[in-house]
PDB file of N, CA and C in Angstrom:
ATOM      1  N   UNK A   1     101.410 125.865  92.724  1.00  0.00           N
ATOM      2  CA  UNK A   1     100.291 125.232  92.043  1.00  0.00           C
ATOM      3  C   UNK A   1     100.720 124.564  90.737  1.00  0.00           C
ATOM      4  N   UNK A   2     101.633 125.344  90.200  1.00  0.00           N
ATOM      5  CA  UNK A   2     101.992 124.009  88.644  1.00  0.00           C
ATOM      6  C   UNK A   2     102.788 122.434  89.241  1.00  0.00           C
ATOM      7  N   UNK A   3     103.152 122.504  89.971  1.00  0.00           N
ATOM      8  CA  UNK A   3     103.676 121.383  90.317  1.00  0.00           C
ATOM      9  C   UNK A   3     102.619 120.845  90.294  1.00  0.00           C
ATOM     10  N   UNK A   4     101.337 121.128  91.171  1.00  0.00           N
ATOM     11  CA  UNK A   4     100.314 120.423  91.372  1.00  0.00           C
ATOM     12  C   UNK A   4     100.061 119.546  89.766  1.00  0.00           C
ATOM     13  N   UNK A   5     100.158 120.291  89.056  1.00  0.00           N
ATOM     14  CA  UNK A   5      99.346 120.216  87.917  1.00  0.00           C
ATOM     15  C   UNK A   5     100.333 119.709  86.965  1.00  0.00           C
ATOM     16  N   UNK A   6     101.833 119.875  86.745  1.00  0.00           N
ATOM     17  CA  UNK A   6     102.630 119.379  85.799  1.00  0.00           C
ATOM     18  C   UNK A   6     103.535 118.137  86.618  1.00  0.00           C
ATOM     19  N   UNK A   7     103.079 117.338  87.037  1.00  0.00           N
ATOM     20  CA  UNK A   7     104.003 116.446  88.034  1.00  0.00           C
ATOM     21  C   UNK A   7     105.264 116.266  87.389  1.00  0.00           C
ATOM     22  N   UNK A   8     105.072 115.972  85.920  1.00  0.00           N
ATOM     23  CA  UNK A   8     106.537 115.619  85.262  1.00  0.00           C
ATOM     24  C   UNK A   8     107.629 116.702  85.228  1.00  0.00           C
ATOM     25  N   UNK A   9     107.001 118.169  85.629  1.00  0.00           N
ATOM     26  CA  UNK A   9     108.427 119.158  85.455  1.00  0.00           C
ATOM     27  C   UNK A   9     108.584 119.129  87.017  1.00  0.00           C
ATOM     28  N   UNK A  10     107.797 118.710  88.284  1.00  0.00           N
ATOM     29  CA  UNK A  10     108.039 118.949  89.397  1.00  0.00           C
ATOM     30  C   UNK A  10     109.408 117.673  89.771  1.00  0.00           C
ATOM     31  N   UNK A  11     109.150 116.694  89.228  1.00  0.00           N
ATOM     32  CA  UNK A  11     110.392 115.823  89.726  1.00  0.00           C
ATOM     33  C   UNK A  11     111.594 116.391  88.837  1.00  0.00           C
ATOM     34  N   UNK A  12     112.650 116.152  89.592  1.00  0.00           N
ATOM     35  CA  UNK A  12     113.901 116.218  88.808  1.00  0.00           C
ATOM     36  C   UNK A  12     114.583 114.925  88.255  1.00  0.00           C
ATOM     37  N   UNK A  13     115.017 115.257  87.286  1.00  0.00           N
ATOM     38  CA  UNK A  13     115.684 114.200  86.345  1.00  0.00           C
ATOM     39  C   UNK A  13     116.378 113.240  87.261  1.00  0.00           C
ATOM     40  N   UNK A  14     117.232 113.329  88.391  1.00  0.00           N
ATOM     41  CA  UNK A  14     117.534 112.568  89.009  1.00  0.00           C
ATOM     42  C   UNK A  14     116.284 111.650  89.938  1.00  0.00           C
ATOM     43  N   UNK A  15     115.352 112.314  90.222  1.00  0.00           N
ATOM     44  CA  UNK A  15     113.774 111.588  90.428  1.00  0.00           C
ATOM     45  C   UNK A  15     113.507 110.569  89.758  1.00  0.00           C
ATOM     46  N   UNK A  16     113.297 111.387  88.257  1.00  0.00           N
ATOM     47  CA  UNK A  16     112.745 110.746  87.585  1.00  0.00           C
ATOM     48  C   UNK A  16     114.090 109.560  87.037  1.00  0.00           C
ATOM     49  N   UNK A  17     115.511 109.204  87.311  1.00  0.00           N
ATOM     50  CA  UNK A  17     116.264 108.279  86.928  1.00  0.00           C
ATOM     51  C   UNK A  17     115.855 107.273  88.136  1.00  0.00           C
ATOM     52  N   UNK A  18     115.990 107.280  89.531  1.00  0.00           N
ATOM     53  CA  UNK A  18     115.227 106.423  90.541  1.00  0.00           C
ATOM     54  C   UNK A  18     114.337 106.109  90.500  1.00  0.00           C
ATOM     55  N   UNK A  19     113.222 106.148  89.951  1.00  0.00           N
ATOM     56  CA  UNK A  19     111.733 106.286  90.014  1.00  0.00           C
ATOM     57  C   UNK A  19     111.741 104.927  88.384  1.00  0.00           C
ATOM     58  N   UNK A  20     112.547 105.216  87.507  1.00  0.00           N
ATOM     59  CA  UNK A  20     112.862 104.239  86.301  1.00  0.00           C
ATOM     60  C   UNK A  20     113.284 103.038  87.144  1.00  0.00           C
ATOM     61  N   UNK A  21     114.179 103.059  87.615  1.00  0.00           N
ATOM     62  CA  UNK A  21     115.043 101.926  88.266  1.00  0.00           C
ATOM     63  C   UNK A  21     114.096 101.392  89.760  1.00  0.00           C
ATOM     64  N   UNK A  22     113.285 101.847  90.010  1.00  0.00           N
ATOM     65  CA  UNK A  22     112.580 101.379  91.089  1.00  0.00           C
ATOM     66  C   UNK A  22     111.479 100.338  90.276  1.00  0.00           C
ATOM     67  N   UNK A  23     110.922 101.560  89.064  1.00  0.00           N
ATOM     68  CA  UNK A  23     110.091 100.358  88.132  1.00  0.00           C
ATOM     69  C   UNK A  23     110.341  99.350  87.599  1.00  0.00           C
ATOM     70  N   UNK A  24     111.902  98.822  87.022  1.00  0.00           N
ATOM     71  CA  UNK A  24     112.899  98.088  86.827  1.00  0.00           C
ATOM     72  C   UNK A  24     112.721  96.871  87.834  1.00  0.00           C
ATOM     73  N   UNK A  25     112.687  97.489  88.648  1.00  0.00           N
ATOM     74  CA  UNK A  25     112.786  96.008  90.199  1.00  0.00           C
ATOM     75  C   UNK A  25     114.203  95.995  90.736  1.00  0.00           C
ATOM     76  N   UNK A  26     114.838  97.597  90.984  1.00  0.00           N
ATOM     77  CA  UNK A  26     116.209  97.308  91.537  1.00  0.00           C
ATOM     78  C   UNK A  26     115.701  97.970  92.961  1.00  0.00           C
ATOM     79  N   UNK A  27     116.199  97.207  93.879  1.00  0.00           N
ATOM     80  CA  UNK A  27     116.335  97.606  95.416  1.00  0.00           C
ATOM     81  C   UNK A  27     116.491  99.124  95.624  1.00  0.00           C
ATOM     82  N   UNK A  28     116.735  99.624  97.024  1.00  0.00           N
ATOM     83  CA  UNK A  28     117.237 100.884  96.679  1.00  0.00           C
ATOM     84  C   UNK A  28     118.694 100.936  96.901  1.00  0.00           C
ATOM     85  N   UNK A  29     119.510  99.343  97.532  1.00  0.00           N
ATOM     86  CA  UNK A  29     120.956  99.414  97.421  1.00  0.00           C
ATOM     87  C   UNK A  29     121.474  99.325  96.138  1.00  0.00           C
ATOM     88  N   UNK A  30     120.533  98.182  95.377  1.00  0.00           N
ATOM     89  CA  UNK A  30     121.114  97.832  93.858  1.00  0.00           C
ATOM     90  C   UNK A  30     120.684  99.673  93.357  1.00  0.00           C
ATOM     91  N   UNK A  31     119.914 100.450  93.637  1.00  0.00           N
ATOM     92  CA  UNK A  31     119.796 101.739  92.637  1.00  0.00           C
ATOM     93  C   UNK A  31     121.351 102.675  93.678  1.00  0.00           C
ATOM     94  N   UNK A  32     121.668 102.867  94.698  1.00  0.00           N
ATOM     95  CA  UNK A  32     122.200 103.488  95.436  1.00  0.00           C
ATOM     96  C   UNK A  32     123.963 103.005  94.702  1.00  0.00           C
ATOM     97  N   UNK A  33     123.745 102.349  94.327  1.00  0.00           N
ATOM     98  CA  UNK A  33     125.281 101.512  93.503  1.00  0.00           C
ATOM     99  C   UNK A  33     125.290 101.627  91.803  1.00  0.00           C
ATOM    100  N   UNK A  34     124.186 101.397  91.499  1.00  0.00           N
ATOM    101  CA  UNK A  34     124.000 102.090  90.441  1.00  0.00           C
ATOM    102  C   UNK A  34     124.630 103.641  89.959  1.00  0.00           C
ATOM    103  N   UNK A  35     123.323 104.532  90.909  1.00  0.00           N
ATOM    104  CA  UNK A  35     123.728 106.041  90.653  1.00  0.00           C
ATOM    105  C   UNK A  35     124.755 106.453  91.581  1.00  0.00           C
ATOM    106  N   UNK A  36     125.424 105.606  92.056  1.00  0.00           N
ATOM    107  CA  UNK A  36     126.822 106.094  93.067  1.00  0.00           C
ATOM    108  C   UNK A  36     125.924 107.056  94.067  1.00  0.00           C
ATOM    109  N   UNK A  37     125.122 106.697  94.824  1.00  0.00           N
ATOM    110  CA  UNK A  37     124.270 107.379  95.971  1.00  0.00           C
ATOM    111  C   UNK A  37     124.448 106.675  96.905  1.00  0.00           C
ATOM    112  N   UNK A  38     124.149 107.270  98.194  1.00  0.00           N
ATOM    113  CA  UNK A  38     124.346 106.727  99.599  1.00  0.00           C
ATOM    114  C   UNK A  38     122.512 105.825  99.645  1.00  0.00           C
ATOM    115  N   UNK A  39     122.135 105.053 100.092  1.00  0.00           N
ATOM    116  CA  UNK A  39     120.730 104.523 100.118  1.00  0.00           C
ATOM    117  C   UNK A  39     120.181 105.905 101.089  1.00  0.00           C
ATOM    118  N   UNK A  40     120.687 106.057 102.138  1.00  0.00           N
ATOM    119  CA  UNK A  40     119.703 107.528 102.404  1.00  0.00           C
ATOM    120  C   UNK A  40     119.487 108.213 101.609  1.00  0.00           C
ATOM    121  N   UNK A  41     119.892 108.698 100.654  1.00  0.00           N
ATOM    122  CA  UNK A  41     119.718 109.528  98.736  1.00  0.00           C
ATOM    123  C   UNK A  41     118.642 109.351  98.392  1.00  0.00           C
ATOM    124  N   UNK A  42     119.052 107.652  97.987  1.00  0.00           N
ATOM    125  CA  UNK A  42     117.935 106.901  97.106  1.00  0.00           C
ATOM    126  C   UNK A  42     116.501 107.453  98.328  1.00  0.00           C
ATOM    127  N   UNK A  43     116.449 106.667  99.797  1.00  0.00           N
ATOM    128  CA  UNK A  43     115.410 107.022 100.255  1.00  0.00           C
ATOM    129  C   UNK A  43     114.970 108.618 100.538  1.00  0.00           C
ATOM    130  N   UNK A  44     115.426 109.241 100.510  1.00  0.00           N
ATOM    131  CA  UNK A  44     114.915 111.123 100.289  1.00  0.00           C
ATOM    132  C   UNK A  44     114.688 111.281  99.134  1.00  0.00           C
ATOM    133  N   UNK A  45     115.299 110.689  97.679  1.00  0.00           N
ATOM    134  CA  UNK A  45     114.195 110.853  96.608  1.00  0.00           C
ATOM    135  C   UNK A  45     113.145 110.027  96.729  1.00  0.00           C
ATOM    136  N   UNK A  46     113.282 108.822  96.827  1.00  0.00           N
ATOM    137  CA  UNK A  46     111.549 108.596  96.904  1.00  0.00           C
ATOM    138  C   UNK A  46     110.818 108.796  97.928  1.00  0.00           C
ATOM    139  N   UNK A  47     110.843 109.929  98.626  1.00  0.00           N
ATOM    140  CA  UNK A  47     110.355 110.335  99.790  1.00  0.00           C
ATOM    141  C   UNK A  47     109.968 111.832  98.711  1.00  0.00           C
ATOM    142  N   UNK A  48     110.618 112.132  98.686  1.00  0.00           N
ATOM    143  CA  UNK A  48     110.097 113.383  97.819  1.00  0.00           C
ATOM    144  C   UNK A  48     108.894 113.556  96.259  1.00  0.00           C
ATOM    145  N   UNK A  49     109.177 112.208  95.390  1.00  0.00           N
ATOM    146  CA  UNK A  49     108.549 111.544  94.796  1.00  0.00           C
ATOM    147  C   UNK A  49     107.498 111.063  95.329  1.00  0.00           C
ATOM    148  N   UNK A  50     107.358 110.364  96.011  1.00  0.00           N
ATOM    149  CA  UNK A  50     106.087 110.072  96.516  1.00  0.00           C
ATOM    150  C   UNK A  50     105.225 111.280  97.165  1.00  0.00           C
ATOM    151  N   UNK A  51     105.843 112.433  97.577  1.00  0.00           N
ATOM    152  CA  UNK A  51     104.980 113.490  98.123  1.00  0.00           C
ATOM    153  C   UNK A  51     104.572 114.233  96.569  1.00  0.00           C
ATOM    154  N   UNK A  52     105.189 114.095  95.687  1.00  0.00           N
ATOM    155  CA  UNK A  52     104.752 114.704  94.110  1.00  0.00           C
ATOM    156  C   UNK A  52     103.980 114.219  93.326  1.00  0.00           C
ATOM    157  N   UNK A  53     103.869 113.092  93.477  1.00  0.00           N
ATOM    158  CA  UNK A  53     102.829 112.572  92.976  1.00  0.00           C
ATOM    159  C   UNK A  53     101.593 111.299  93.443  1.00  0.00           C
ATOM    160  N   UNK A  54     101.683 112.288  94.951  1.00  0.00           N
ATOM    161  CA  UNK A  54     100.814 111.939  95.573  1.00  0.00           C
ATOM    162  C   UNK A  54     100.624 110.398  96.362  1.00  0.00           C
ATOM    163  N   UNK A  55     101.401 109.918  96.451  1.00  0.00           N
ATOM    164  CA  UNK A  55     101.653 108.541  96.414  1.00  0.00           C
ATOM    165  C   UNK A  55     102.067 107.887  98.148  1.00  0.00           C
ATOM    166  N   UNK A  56     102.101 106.809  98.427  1.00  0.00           N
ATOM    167  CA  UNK A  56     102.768 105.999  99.358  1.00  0.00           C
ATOM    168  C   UNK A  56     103.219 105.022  99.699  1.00  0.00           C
ATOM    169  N   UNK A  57     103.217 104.370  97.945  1.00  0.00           N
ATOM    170  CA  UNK A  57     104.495 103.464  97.910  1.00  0.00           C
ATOM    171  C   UNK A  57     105.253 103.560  96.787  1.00  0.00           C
ATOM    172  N   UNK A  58     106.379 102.118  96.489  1.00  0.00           N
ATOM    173  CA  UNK A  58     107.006 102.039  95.638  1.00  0.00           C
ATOM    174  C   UNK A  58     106.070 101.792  94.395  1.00  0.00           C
ATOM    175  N   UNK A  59     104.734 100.766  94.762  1.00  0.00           N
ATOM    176  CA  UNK A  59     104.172 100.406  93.826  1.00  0.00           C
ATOM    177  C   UNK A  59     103.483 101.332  93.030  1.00  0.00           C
ATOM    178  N   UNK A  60     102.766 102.429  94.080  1.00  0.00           N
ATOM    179  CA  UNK A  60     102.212 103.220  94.228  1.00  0.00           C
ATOM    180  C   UNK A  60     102.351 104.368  93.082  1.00  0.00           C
ATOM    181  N   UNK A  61     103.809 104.526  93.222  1.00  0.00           N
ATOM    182  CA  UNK A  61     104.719 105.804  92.278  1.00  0.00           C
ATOM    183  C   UNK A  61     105.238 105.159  91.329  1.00  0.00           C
ATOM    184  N   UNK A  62     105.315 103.732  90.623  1.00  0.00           N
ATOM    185  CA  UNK A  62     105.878 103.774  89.418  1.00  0.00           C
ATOM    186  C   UNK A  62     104.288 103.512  88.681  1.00  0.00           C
ATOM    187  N   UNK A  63     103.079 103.089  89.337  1.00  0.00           N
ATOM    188  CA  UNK A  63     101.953 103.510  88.863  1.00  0.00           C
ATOM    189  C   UNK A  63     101.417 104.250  88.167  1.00  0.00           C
ATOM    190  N   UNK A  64     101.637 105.410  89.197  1.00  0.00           N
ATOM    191  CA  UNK A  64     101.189 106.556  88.794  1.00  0.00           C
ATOM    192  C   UNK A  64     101.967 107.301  87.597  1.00  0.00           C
ATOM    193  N   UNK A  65     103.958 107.404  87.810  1.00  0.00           N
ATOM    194  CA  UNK A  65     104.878 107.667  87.085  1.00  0.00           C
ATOM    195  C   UNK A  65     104.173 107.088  85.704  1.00  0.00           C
ATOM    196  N   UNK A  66     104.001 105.843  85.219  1.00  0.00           N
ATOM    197  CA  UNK A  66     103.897 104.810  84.091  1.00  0.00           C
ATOM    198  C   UNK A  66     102.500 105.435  83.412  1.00  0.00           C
ATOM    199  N   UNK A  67     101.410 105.999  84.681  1.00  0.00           N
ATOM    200  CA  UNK A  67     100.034 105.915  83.797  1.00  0.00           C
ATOM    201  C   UNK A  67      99.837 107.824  83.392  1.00  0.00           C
ATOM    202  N   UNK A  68     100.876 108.760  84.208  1.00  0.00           N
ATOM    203  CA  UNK A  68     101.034 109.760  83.353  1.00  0.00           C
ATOM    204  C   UNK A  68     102.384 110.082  82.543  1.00  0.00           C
ATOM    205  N   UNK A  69     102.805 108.764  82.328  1.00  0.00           N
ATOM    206  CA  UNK A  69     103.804 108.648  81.084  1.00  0.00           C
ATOM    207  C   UNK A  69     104.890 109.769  81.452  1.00  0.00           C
ATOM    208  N   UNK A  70     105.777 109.293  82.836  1.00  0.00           N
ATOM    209  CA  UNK A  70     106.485 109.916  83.332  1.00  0.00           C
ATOM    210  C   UNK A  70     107.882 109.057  83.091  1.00  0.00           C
ATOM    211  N   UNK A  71     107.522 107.540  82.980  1.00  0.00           N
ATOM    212  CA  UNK A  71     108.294 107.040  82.826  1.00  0.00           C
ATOM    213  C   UNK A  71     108.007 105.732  82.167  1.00  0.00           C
ATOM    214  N   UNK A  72     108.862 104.575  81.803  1.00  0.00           N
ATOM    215  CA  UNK A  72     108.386 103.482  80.789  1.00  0.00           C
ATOM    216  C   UNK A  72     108.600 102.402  81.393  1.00  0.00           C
ATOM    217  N   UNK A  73     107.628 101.601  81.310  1.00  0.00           N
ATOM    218  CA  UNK A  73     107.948  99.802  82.015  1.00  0.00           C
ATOM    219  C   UNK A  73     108.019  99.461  80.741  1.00  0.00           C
TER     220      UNK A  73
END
């Protein structure tokens, strides 16, 4: 239940570094080259991200990320 309720301690810092760079406007190859990740990576965090904060897209989750100040455009 706190996850429910603290979304920002439920993602992990590596979440929350993809979830920046998705708001950014980098692909998930340009983020997968970035954080030296395989793009399956990149896509299982925002697969996991999007189940945390409720979401079902890209647009969706830097939305939500941005409007509970999870992260900064």
């Amino acid at each position: 239940m706190d996850r429910m309720r603290t979304p920002a301690e439920a993602l992990t810092r590596r979440e929350l570094e993809v979830l920046q760079l998705v708001g950014a406007g980098l692909s998930n190859l340009q983020i997968s080259t970035r954080l030296f990740l395989s793009q399956a990576t990149v896509k299982s965090h925002l697969v996991h991200i999007y189940a945390k904060l409720g979401v079902d897209s890209r647009t969706s989750a830097v939305a939500a990320a941005t409007a509970r100040r999870l992260i900064r455009r």
